[in-house]
C-alpha atoms as a PDB file:
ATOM      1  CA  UNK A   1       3.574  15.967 -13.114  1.00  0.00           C
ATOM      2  CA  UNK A   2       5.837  13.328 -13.470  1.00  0.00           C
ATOM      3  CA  UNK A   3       7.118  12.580  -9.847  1.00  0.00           C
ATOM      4  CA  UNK A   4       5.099  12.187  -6.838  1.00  0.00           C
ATOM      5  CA  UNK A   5       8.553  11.232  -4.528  1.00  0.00           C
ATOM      6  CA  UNK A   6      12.082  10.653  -5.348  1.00  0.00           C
ATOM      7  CA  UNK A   7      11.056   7.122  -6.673  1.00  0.00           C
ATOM      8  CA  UNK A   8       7.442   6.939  -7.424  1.00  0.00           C
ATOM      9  CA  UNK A   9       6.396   8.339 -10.700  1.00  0.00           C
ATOM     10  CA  UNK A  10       2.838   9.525 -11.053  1.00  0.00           C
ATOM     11  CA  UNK A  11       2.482   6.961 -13.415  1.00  0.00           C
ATOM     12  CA  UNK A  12       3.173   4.427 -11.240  1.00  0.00           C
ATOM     13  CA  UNK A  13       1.350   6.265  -8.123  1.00  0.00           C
ATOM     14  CA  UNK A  14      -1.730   5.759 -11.073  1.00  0.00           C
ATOM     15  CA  UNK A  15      -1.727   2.846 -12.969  1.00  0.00           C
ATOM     16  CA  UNK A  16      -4.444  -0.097 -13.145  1.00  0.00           C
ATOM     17  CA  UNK A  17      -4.843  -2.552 -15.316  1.00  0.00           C
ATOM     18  CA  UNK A  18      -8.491  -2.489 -14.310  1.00  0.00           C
ATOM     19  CA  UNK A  19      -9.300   1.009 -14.609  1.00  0.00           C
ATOM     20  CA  UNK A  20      -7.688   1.218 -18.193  1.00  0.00           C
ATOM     21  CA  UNK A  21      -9.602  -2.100 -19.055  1.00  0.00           C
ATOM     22  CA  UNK A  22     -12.965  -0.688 -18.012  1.00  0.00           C
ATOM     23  CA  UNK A  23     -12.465   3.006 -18.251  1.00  0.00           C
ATOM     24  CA  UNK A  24     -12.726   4.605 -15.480  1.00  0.00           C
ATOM     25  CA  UNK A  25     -10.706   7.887 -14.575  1.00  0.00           C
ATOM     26  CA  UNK A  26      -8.410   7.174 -11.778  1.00  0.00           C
ATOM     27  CA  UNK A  27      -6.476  10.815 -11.378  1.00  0.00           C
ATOM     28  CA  UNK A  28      -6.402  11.654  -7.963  1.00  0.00           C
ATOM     29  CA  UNK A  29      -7.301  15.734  -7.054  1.00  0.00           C
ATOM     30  CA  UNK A  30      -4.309  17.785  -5.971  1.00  0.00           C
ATOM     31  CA  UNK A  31      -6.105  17.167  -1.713  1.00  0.00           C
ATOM     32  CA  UNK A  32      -4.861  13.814  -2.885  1.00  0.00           C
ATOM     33  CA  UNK A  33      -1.968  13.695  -4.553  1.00  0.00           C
ATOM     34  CA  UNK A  34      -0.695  15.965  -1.786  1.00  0.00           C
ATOM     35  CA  UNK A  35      -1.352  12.875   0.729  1.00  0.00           C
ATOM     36  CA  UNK A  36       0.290  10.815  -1.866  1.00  0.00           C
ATOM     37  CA  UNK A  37       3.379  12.825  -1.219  1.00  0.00           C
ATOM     38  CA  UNK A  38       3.296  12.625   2.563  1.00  0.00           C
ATOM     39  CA  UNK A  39       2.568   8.686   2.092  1.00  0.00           C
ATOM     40  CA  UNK A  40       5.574   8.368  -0.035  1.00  0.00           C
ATOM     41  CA  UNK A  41       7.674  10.477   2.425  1.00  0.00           C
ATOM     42  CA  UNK A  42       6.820   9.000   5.058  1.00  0.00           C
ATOM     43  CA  UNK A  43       6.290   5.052   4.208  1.00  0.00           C
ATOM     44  CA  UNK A  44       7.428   4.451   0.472  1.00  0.00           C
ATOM     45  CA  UNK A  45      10.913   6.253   0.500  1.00  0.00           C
ATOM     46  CA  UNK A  46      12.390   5.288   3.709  1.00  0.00           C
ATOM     47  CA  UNK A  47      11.493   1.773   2.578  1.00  0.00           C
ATOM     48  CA  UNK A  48      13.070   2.307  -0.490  1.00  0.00           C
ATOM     49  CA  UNK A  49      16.598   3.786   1.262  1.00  0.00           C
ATOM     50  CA  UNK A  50      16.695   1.476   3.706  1.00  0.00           C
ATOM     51  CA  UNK A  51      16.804  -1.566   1.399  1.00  0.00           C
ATOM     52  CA  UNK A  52      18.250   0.550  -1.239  1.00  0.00           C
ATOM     53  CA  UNK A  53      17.119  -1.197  -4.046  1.00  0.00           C
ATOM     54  CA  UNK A  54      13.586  -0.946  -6.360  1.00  0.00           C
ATOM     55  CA  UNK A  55      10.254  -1.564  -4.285  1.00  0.00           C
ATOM     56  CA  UNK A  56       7.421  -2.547  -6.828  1.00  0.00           C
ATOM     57  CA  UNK A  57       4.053  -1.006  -5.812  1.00  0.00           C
ATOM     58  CA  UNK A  58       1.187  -3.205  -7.274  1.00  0.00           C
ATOM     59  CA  UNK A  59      -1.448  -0.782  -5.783  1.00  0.00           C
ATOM     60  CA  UNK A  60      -1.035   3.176  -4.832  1.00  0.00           C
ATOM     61  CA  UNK A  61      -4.036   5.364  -5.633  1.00  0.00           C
ATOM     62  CA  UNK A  62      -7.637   4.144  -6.955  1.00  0.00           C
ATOM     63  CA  UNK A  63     -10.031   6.450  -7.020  1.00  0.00           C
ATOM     64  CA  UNK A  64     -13.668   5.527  -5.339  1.00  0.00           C
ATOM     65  CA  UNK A  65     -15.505   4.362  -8.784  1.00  0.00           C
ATOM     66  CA  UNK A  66     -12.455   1.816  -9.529  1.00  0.00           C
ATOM     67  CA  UNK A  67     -12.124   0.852  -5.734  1.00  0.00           C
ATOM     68  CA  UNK A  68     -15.529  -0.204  -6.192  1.00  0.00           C
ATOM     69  CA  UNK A  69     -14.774  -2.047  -9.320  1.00  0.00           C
ATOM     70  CA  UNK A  70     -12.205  -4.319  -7.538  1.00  0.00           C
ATOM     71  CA  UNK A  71     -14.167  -4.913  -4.563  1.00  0.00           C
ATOM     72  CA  UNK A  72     -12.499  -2.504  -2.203  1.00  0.00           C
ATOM     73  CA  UNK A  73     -13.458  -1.189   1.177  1.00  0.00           C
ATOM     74  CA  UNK A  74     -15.825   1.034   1.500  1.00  0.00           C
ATOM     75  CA  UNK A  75     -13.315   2.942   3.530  1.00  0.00           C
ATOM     76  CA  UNK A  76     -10.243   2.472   1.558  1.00  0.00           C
ATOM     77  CA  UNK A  77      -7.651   4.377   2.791  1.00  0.00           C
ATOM     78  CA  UNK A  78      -6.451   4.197  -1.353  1.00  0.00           C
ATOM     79  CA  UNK A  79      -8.919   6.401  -2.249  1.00  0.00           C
ATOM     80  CA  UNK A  80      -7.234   8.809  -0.108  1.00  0.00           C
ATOM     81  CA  UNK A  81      -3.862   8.376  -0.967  1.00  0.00           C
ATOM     82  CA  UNK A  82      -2.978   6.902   2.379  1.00  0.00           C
ATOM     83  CA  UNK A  83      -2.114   3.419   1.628  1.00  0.00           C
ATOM     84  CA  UNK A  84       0.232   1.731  -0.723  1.00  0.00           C
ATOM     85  CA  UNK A  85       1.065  -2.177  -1.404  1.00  0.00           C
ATOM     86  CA  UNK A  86       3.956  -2.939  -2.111  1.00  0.00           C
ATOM     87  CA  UNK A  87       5.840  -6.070  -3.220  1.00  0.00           C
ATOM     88  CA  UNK A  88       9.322  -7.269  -4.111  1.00  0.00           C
ATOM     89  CA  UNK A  89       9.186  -9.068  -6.731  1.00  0.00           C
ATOM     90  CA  UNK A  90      13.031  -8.646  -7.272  1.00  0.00           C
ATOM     91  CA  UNK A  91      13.717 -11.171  -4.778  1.00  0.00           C
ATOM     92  CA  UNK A  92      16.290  -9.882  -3.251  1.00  0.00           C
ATOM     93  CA  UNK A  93      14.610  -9.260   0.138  1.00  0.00           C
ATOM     94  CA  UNK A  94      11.389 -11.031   1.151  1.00  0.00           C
ATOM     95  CA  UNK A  95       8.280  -9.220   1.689  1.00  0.00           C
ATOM     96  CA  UNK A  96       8.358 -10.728   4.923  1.00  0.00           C
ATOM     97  CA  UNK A  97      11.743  -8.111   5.500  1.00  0.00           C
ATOM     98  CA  UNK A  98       9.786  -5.020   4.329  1.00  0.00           C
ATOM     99  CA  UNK A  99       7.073  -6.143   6.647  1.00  0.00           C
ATOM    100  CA  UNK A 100       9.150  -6.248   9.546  1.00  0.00           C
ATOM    101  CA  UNK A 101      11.124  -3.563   8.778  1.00  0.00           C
ATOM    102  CA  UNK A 102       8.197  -1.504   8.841  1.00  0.00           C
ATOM    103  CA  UNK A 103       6.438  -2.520  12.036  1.00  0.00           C
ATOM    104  CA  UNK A 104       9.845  -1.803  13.973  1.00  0.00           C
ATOM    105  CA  UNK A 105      11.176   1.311  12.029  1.00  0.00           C
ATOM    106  CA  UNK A 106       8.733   3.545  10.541  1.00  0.00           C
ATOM    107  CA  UNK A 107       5.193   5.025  11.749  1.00  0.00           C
ATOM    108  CA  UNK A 108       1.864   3.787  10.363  1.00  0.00           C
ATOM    109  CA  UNK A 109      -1.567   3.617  10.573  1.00  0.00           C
ATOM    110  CA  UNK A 110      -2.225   0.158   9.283  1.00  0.00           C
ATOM    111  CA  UNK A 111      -0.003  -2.575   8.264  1.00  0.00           C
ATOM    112  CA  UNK A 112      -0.928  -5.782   6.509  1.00  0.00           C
ATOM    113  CA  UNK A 113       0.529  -8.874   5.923  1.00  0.00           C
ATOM    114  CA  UNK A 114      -1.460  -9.864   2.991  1.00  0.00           C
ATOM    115  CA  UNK A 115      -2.138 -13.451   2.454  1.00  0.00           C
ATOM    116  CA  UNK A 116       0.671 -15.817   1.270  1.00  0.00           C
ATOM    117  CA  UNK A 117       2.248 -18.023   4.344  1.00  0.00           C
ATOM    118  CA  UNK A 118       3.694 -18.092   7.811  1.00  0.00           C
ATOM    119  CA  UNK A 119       7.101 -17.228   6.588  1.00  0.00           C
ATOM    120  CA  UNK A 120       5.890 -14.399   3.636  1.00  0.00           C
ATOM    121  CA  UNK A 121       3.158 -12.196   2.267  1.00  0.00           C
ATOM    122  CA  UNK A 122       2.042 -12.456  -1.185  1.00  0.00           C
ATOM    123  CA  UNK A 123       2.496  -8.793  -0.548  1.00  0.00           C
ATOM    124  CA  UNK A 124       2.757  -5.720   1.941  1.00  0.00           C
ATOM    125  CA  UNK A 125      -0.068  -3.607   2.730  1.00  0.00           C
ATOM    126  CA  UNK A 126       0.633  -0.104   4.341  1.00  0.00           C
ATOM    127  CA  UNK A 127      -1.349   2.811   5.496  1.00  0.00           C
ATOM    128  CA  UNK A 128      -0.116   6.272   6.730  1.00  0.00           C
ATOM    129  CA  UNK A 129      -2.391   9.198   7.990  1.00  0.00           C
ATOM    130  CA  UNK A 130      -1.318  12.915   9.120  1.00  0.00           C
ATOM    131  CA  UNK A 131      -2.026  12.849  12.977  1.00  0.00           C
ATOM    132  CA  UNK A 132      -3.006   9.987  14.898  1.00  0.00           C
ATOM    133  CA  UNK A 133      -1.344   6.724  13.488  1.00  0.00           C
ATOM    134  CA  UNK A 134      -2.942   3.478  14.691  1.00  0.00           C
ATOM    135  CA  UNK A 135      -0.246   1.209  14.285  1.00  0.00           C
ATOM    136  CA  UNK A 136      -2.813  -1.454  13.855  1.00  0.00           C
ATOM    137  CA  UNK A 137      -1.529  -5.075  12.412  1.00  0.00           C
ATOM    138  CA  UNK A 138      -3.213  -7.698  10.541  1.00  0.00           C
ATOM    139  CA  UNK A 139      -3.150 -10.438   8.758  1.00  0.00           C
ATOM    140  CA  UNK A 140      -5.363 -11.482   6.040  1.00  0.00           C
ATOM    141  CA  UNK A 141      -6.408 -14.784   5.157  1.00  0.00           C
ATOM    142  CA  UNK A 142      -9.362 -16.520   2.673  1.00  0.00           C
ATOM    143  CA  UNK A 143     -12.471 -17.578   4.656  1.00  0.00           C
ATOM    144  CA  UNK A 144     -15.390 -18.883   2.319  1.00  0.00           C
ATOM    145  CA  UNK A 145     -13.893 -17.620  -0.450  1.00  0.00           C
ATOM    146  CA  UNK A 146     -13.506 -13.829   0.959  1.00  0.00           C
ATOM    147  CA  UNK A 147     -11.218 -11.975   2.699  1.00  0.00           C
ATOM    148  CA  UNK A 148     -10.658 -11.654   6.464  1.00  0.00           C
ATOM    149  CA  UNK A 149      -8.392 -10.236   8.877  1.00  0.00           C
ATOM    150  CA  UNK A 150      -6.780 -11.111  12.430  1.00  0.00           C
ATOM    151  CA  UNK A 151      -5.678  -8.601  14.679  1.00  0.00           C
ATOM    152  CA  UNK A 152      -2.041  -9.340  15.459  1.00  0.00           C
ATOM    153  CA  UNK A 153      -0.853  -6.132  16.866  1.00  0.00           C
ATOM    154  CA  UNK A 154       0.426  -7.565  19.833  1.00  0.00           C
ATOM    155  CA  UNK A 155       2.179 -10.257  18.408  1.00  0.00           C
END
């Protein structure tokens, strides 16, 4: 398989740095990849139109044994192929713009603005499940050295 949407390659959908480093198998099975699909269809692509330019994903799938590797949830929605972060490092729109872009445009289940500052994430954290979307919004920050998150749905 070589594409899992119009611009995500399964490649990309795949790849970690950590998983090749340490070995571990991080295929998704075709329950999977099918959510991967609906994720991109749904979250990925009309990201991807609406700024019409390339939107780098630094994380897509990890499968549970490389989730735990990195210190992941315990209830990742990665491992299911419902979340993706993404990240523009091609600085021609800010994170910050795909972030809001996606809290007034598009439907989601959870949507992070992962550390960085006030005015920008270090990057965009996005979740999208078949049914009953949360629309839930946070924002993580470092507290003694480990992650935490705010609730700022409301904001």
């Amino acid at each position: 398989m070589k594409k899992i949407s119009e611009h995500v390659s399964y490649k990309e959908g795949t790849k970690s740095v950590t998983a090749n480093r340490l070995g571990i198998n991080n295929i998704p099975d075709e329950d999977v990849l099918a959510t991967m699909k609906v994720t991109c269809k749904c979250i990925f692509e009309p990201i991807r139109e609406h700024f019409n330019q390339p939107i780098y994903i630094s994380s897509f799938y990890r499968s549970p044994e490389l989730n735990t590797a990195i210190g992941g949830s315990k209830n990742s929605q990665h491992c299911k192929g419902e979340a993706i972060d993404v990240d523009d490092v091609f600085g021609t729109v800010t994170n910050a713009d795909i972030f809001k872009y996606i809290k007034e445009k598009l439907d989601f289940d959870q949507l992070i603005w992962e550390f960085g500052d006030d005015q920008n994430p270090a990057w965009v954290h996005v979740s999208y499940r078949l049914g009953n979307n949360r629309r839930r919004i946070l924002k993580a920050y470092k507290s003694n050295g480990r992650t935490a998150y705010i609730d700022i749905t409301k904001s």
